[in-house]
PDB file of N, CA and C in Angstrom:
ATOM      1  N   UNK A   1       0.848  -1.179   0.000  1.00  0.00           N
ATOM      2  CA  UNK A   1       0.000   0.000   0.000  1.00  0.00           C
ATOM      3  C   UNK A   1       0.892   1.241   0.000  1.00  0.00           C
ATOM      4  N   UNK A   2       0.411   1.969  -1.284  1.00  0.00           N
ATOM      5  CA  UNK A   2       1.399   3.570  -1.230  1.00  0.00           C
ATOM      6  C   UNK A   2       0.998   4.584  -0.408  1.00  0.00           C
ATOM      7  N   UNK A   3       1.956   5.267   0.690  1.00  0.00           N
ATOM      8  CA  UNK A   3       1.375   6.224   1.495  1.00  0.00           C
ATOM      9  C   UNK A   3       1.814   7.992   0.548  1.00  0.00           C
ATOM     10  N   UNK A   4       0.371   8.420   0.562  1.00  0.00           N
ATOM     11  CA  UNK A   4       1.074   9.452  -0.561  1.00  0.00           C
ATOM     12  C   UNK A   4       0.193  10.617   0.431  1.00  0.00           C
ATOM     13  N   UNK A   5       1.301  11.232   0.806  1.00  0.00           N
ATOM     14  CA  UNK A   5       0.932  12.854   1.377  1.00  0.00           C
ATOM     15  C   UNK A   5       0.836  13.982   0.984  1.00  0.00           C
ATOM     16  N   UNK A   6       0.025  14.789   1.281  1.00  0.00           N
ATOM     17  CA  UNK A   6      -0.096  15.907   0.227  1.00  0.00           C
ATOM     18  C   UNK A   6       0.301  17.381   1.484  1.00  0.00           C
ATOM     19  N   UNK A   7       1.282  18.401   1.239  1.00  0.00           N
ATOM     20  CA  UNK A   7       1.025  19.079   1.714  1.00  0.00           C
ATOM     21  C   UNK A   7       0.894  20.576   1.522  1.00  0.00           C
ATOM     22  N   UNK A   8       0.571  21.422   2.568  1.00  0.00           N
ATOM     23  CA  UNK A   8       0.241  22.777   1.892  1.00  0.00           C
ATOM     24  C   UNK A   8       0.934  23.986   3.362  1.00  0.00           C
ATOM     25  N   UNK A   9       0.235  25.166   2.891  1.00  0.00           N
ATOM     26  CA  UNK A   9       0.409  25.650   3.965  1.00  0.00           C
ATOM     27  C   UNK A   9       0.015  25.402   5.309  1.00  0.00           C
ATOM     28  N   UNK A  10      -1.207  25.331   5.790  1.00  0.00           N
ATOM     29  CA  UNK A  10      -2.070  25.020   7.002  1.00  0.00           C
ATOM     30  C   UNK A  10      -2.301  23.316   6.383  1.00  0.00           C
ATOM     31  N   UNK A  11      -2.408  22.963   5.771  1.00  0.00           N
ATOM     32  CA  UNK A  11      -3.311  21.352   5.887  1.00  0.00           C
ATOM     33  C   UNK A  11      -4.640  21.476   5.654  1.00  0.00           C
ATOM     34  N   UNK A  12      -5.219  22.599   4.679  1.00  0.00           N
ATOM     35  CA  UNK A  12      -6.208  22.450   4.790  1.00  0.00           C
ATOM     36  C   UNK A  12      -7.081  22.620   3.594  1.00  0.00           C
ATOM     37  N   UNK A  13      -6.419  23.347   2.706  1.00  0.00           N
ATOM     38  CA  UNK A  13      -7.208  23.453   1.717  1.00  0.00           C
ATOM     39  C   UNK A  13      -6.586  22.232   0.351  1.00  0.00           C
ATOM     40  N   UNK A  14      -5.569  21.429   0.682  1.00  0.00           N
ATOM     41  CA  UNK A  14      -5.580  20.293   0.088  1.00  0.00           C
ATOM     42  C   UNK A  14      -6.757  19.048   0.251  1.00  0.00           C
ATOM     43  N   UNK A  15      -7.212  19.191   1.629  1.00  0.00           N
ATOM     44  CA  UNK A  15      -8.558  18.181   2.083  1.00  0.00           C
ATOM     45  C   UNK A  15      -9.700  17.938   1.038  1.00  0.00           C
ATOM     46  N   UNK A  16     -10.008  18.778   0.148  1.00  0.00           N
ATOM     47  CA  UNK A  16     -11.069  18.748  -1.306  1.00  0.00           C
ATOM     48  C   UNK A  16      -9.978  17.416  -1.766  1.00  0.00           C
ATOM     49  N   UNK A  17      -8.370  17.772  -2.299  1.00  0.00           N
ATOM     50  CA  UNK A  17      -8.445  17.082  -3.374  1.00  0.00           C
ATOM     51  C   UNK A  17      -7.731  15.534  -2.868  1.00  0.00           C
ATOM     52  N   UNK A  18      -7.558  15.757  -1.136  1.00  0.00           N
ATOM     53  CA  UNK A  18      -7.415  14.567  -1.011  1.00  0.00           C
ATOM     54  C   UNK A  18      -8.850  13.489  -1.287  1.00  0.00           C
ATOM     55  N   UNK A  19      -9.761  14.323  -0.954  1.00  0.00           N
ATOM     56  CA  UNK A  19     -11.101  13.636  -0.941  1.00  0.00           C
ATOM     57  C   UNK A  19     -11.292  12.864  -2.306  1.00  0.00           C
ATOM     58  N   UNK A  20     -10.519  13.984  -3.376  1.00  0.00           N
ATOM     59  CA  UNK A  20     -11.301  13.664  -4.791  1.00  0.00           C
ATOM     60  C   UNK A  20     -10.515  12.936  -5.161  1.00  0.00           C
ATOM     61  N   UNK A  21      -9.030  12.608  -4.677  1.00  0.00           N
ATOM     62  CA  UNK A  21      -8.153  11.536  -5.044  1.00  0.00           C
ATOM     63  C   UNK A  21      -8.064   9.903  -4.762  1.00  0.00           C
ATOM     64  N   UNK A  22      -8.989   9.938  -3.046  1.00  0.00           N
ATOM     65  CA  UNK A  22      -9.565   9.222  -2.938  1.00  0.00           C
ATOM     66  C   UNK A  22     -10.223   8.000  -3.384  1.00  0.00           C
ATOM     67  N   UNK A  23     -11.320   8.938  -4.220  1.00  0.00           N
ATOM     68  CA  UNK A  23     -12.589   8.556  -4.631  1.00  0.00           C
ATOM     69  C   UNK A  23     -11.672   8.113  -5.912  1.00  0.00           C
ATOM     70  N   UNK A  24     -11.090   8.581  -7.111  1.00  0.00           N
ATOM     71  CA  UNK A  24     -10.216   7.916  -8.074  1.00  0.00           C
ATOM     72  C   UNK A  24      -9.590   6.919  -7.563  1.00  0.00           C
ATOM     73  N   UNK A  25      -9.007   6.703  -6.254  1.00  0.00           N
ATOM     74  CA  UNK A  25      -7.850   5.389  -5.713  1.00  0.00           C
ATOM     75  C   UNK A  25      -8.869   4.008  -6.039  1.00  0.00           C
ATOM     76  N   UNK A  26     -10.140   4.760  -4.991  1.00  0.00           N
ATOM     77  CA  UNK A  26     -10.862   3.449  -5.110  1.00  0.00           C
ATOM     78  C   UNK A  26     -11.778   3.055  -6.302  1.00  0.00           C
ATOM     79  N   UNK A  27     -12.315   4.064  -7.182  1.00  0.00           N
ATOM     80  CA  UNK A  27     -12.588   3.599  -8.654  1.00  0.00           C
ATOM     81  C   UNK A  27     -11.477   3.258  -9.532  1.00  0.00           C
ATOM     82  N   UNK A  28     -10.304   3.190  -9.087  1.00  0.00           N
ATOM     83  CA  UNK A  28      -9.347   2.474  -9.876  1.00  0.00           C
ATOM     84  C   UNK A  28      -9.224   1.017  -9.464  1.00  0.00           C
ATOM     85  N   UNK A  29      -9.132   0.624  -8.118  1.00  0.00           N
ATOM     86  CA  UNK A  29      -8.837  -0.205  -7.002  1.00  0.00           C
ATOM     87  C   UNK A  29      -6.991   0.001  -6.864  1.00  0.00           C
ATOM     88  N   UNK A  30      -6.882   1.098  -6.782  1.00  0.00           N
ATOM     89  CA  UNK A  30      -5.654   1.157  -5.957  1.00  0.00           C
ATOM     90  C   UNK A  30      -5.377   1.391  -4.584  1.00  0.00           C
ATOM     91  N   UNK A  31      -4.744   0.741  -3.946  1.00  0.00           N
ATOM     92  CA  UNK A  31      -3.951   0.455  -2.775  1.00  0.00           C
ATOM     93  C   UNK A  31      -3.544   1.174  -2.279  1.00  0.00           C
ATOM     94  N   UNK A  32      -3.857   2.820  -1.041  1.00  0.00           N
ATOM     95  CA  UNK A  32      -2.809   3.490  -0.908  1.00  0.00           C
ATOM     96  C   UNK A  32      -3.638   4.226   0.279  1.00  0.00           C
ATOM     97  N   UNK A  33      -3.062   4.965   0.684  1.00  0.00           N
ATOM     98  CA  UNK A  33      -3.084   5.852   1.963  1.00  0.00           C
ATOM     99  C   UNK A  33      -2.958   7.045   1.344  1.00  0.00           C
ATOM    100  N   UNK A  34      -4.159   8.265   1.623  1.00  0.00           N
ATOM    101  CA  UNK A  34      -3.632   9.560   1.201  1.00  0.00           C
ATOM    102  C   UNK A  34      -4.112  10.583   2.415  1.00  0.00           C
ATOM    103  N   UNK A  35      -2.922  11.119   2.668  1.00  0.00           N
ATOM    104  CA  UNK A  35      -3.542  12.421   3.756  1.00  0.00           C
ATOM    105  C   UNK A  35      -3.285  13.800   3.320  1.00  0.00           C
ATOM    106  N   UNK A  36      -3.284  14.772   3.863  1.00  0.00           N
ATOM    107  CA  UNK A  36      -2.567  16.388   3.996  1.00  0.00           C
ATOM    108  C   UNK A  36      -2.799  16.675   5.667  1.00  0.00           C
ATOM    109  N   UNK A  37      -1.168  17.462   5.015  1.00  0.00           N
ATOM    110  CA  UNK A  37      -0.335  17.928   6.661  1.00  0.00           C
ATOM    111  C   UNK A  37      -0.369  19.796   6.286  1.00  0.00           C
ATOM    112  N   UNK A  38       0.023  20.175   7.312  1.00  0.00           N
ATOM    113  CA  UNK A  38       1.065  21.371   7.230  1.00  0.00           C
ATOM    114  C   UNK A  38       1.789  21.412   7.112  1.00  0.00           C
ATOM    115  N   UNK A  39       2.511  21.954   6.638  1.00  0.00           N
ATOM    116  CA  UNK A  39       4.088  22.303   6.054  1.00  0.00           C
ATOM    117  C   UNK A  39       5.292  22.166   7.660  1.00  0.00           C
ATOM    118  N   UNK A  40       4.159  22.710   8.354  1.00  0.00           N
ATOM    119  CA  UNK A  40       5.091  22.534   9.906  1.00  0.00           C
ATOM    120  C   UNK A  40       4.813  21.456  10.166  1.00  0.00           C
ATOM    121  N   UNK A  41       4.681  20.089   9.573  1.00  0.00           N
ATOM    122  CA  UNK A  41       4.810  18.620  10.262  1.00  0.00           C
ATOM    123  C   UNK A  41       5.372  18.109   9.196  1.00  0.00           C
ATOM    124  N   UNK A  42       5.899  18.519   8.394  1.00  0.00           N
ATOM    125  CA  UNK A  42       6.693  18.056   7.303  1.00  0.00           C
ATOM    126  C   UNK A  42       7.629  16.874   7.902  1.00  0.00           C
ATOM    127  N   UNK A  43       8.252  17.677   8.798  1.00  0.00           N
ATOM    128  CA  UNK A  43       9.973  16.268   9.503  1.00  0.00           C
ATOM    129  C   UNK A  43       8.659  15.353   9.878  1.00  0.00           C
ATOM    130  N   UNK A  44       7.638  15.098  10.622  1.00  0.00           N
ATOM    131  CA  UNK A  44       7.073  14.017  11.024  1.00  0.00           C
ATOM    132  C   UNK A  44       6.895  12.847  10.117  1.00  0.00           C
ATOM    133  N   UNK A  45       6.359  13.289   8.882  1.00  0.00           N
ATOM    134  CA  UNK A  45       5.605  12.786   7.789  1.00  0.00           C
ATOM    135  C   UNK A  45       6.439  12.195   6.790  1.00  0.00           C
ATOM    136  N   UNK A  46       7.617  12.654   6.511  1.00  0.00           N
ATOM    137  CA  UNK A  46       8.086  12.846   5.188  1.00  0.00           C
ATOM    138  C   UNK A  46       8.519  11.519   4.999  1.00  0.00           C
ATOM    139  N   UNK A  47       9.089  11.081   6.277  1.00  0.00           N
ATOM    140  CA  UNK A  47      10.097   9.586   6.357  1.00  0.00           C
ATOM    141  C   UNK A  47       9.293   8.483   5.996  1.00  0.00           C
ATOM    142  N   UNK A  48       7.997   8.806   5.848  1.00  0.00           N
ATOM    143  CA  UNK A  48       7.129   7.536   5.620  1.00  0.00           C
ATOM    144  C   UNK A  48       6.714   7.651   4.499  1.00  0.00           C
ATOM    145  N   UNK A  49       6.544   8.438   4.009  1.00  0.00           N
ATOM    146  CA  UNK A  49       5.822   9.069   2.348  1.00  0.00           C
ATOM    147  C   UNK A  49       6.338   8.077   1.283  1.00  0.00           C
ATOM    148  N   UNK A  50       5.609   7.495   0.533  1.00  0.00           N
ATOM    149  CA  UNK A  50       6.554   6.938  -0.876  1.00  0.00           C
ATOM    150  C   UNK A  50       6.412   8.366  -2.137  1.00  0.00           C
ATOM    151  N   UNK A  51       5.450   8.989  -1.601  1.00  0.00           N
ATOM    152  CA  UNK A  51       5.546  10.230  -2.310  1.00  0.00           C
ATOM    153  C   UNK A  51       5.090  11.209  -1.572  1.00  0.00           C
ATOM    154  N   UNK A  52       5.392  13.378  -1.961  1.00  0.00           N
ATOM    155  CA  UNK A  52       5.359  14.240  -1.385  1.00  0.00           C
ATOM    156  C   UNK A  52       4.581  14.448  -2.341  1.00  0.00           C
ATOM    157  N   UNK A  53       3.450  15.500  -2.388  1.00  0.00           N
ATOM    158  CA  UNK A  53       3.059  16.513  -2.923  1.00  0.00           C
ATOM    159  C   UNK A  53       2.523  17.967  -2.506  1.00  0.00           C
ATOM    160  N   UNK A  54       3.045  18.211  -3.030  1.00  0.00           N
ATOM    161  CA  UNK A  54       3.048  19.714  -2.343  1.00  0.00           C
ATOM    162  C   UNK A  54       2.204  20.682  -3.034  1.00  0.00           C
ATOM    163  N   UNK A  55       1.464  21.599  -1.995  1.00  0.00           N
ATOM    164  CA  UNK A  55       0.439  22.549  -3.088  1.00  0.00           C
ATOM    165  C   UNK A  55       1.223  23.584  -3.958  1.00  0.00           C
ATOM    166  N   UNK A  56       0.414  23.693  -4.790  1.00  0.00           N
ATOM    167  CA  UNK A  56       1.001  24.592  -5.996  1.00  0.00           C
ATOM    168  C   UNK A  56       1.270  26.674  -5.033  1.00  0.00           C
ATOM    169  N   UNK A  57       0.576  26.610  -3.933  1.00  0.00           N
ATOM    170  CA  UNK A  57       0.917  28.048  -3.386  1.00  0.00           C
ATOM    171  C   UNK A  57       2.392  27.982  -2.213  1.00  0.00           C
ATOM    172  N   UNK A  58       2.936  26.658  -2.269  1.00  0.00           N
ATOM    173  CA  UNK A  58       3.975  26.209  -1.073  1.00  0.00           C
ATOM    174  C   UNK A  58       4.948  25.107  -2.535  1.00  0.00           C
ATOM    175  N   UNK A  59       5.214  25.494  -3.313  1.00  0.00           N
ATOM    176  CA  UNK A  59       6.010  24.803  -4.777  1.00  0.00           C
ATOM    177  C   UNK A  59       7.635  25.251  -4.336  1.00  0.00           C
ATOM    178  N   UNK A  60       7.318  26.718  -4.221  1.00  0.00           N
ATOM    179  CA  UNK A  60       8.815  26.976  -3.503  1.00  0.00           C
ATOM    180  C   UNK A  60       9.653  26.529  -2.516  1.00  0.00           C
ATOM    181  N   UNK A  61       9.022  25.601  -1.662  1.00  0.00           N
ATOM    182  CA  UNK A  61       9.791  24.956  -0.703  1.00  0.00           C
ATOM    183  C   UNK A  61      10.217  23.629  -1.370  1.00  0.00           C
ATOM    184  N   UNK A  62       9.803  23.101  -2.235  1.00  0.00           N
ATOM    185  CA  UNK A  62      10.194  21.896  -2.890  1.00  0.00           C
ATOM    186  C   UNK A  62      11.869  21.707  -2.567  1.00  0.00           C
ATOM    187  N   UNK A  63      12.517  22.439  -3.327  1.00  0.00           N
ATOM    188  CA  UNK A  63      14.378  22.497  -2.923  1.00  0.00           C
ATOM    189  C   UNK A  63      14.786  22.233  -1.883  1.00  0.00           C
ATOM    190  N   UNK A  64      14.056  23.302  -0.800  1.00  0.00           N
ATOM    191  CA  UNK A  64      14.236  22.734   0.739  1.00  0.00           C
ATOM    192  C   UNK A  64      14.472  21.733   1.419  1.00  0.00           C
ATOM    193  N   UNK A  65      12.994  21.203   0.789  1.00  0.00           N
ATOM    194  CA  UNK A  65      12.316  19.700   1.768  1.00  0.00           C
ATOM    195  C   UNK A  65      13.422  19.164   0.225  1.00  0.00           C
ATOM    196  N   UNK A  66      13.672  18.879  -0.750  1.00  0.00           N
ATOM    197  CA  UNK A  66      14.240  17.911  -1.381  1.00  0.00           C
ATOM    198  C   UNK A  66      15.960  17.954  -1.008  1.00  0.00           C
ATOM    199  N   UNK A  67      16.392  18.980  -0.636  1.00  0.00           N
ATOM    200  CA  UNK A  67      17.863  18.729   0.096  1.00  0.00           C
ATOM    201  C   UNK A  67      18.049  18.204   1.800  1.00  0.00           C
ATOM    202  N   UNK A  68      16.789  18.145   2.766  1.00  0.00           N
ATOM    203  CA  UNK A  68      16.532  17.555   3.215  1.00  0.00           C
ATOM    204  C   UNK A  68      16.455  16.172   3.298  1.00  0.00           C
ATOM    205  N   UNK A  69      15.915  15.561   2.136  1.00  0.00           N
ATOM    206  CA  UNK A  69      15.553  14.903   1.642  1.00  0.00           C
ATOM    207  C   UNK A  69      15.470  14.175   1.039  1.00  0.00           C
ATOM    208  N   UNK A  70      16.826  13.890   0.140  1.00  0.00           N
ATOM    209  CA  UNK A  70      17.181  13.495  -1.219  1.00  0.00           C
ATOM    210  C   UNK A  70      16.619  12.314  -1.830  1.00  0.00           C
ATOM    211  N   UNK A  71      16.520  11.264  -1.189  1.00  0.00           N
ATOM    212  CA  UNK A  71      16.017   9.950  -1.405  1.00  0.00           C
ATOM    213  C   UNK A  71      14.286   9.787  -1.565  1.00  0.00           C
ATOM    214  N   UNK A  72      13.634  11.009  -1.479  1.00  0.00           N
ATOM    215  CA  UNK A  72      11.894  11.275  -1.516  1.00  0.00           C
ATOM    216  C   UNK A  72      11.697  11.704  -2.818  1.00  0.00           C
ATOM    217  N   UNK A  73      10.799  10.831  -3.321  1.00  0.00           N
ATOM    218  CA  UNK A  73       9.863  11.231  -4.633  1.00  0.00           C
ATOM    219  C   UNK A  73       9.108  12.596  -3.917  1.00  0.00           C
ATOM    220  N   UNK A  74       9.384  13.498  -4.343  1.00  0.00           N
ATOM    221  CA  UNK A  74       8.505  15.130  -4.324  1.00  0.00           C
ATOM    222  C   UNK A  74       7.926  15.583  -5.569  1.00  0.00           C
ATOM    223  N   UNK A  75       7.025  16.148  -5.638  1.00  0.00           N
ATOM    224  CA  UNK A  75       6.590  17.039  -6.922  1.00  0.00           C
ATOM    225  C   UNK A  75       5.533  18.079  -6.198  1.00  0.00           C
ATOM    226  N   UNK A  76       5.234  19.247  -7.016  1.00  0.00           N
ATOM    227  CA  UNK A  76       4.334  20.097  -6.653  1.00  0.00           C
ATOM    228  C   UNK A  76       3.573  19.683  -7.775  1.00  0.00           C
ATOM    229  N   UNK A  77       2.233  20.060  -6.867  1.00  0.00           N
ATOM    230  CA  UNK A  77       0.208  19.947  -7.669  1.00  0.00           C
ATOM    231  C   UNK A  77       0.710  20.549  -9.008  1.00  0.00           C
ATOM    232  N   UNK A  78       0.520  20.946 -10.411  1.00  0.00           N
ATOM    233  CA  UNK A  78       0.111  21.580 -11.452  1.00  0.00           C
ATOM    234  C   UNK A  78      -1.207  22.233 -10.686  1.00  0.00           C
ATOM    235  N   UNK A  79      -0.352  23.520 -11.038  1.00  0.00           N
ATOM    236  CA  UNK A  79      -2.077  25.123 -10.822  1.00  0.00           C
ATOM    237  C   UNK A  79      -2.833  24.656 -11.129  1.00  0.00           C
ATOM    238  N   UNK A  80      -3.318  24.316 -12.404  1.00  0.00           N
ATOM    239  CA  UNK A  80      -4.725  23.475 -13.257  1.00  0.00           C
ATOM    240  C   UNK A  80      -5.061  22.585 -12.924  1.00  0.00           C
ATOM    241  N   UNK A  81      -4.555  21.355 -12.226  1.00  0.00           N
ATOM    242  CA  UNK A  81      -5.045  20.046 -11.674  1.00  0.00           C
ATOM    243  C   UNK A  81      -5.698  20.602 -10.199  1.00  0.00           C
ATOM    244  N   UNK A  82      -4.613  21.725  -9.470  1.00  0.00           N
ATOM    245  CA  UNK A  82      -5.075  21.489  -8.122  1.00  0.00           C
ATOM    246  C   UNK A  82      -6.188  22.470  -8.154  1.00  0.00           C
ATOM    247  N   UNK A  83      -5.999  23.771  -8.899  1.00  0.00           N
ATOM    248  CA  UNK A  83      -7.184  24.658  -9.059  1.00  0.00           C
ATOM    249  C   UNK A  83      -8.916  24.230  -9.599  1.00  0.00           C
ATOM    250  N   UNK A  84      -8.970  23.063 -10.223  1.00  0.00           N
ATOM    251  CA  UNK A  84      -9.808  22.484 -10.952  1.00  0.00           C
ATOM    252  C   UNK A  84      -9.858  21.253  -9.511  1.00  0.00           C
ATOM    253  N   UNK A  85      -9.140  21.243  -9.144  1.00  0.00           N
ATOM    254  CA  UNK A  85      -9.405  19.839  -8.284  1.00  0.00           C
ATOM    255  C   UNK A  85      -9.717  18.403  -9.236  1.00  0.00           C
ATOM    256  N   UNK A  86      -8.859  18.340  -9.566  1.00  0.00           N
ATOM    257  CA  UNK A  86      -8.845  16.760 -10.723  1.00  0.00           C
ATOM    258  C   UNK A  86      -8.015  15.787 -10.306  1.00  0.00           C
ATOM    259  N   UNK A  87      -8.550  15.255  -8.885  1.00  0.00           N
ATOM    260  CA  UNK A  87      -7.951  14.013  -8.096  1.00  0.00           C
ATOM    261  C   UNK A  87      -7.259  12.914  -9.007  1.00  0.00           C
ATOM    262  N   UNK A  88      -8.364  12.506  -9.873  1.00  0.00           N
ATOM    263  CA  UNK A  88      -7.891  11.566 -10.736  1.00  0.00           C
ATOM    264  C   UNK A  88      -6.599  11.846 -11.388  1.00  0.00           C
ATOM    265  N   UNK A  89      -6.261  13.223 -12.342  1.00  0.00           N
ATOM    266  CA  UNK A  89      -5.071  13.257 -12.973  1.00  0.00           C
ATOM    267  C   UNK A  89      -3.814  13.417 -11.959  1.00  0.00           C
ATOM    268  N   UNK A  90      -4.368  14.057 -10.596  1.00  0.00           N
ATOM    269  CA  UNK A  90      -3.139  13.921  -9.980  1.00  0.00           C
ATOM    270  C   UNK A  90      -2.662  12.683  -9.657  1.00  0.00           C
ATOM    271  N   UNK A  91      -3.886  11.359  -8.950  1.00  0.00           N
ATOM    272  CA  UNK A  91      -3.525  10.135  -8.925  1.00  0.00           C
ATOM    273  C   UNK A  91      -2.961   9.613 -10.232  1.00  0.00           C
ATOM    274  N   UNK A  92      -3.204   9.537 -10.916  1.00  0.00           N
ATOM    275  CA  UNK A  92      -2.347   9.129 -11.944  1.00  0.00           C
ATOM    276  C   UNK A  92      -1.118   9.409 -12.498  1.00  0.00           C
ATOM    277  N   UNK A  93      -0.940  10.714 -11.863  1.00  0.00           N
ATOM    278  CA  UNK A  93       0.690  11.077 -12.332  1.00  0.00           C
ATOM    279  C   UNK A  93       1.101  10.465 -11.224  1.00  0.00           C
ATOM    280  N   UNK A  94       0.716  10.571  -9.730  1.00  0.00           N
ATOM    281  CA  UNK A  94       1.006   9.684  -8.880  1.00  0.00           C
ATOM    282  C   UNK A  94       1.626   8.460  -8.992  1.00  0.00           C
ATOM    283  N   UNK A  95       0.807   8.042 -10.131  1.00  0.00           N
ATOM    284  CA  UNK A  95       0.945   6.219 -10.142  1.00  0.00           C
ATOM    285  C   UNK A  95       2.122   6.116 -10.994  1.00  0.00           C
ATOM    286  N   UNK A  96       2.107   6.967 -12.150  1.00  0.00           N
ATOM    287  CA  UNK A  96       3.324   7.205 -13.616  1.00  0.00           C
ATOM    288  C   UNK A  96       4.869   7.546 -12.156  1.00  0.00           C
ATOM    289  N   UNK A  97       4.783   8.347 -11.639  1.00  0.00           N
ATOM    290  CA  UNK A  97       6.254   8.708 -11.343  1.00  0.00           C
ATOM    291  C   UNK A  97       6.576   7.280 -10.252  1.00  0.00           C
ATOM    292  N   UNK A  98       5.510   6.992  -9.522  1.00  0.00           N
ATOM    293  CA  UNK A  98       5.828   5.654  -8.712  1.00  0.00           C
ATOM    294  C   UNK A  98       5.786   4.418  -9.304  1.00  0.00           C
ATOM    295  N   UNK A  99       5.887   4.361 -10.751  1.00  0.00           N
ATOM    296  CA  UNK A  99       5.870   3.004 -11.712  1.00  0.00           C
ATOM    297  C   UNK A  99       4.903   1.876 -11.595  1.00  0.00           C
ATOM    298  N   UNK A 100       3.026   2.646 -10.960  1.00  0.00           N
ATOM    299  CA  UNK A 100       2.365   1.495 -10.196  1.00  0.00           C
ATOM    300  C   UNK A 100       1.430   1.518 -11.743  1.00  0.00           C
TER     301      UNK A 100
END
């Protein structure tokens, strides 16, 4: 099972597209765990993640958390996927960069 975290500034306005990514995991039947954090629980979270995603208004910390980090699949939302909220295309790039 893939644990895939999503995070943002507060943890909160990713919650829509964890919902809507969800709902794609299980009309696909994929296997996985999806939450959103705050950016301030990042060190908690990260070590378990098989993937990061990060909101498209917190993209700039990507470098950060990835020199932190080096060995973590990271990417930031696309504006248009996360602005539109299109769970599905994000799960699926999901699945493309994790080879599922």
């Amino acid at each position: 099972m893939r644990n895939i975290v999503l995070l943002c500034n507060m943890g909160m306005s990713t919650s829509l597209m964890v919902s809507r990514m969800r709902e794609a995991a299980e009309k696909q039947g994929y296997e996985c765990k999806i939450d959103a954090y705050a950016l301030q629980h990042a060190e908690e979270i990260i070590p378990t993640a098989d993937i990061l995603l990060v909101g498209p208004q917190i993209a700039f910390e990507i470098e950060r958390l990835q020199a932190e980090y080096p060995d973590k699949k990271m990417e930031a939302i696309e504006m248009l996927d996360y602005g539109g909220m299109d769970g599905e295309k994000v799960l699926n790039h999901v699945k493309e960069v994790l080879g599922d």
